[in-house]
Protein backbone atom coordinates (compact mmCIF):
# COMPACT_ATOMS: atom_id res chain seq x y z
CA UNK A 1 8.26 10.73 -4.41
CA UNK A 2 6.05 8.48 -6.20
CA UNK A 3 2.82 6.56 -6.05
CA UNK A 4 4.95 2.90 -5.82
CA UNK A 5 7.23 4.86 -2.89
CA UNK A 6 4.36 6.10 -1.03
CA UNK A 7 2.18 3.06 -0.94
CA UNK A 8 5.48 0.84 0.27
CA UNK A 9 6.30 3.60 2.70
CA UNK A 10 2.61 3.29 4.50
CA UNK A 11 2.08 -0.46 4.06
CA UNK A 12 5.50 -0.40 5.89
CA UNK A 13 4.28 1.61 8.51
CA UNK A 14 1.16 -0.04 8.76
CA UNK A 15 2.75 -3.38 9.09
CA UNK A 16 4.94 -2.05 12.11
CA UNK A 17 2.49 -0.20 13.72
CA UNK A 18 0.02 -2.99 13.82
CA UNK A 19 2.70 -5.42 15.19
CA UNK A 20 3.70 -3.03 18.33
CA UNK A 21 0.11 -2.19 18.90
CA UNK A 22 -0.19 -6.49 18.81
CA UNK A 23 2.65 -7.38 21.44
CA UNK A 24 2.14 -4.28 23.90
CA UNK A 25 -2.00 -3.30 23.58
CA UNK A 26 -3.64 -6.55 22.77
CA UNK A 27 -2.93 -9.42 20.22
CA UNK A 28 -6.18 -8.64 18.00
CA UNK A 29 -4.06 -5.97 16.09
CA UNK A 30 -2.55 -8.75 14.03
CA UNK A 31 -5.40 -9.07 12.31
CA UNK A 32 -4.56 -5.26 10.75
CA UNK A 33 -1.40 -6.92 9.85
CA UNK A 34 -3.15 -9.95 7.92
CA UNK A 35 -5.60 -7.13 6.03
CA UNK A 36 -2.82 -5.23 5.21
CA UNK A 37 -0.16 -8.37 3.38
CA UNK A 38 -3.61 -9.79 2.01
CA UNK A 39 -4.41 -6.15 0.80
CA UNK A 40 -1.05 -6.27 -0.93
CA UNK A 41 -1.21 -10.46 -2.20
CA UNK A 42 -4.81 -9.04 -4.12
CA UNK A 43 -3.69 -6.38 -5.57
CA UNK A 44 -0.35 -8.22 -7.21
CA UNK A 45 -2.85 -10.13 -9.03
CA UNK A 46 -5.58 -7.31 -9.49
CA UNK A 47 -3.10 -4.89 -9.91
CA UNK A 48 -5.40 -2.25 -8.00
CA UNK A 49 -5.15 -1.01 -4.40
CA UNK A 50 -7.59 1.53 -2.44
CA UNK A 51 -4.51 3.57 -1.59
CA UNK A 52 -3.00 4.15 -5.06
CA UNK A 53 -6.91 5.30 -5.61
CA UNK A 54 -6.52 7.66 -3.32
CA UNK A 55 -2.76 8.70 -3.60
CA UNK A 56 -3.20 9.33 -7.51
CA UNK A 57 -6.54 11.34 -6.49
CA UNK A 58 -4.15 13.82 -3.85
CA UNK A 59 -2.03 14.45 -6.72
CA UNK A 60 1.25 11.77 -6.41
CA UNK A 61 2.90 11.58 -9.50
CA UNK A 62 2.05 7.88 -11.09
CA UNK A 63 5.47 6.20 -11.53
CA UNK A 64 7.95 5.98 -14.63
CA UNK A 65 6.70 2.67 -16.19
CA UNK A 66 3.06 3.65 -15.63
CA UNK A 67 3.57 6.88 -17.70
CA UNK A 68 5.12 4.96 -20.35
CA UNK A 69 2.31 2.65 -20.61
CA UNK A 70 -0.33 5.35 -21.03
CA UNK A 71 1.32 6.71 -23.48
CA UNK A 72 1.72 3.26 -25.21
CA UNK A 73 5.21 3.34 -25.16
């Protein structure tokens, strides 16, 4: 799996955990789910995202299109 799959997969998860956590334990976790979407809205237009940081650091291979642009393809 790749960088792009991974960071989907746990904003995803993020995004659904912090809305059952909201209806059943108390309404403030929305705000988790606001972070998270304006996480993602900054870094459409920043194009960089704390978890990608740390993904790439673990050792996640970068995707396709990335690797072509490195190597200025």
């Amino acid at each position: 799996m790749t960088v792009d799959r991974y960071l989907r997969m746990i904003a995803g998860g993020f995004i659904l955990l912090s809305l059952a956590l909201g209806h059943w334990v108390h309404p403030y976790w929305y705000f988790l789910t606001a972070f998270v979407g304006l996480n993602l809205l900054q870094s459409a237009f920043t194009n960089w995202c704390p978890a990608i940081t740390i993904l790439k650091s673990l050792g996640v291979k970068s995707c396709v299109h990335e690797m072509r642009a490195a190597s200025g393809r």
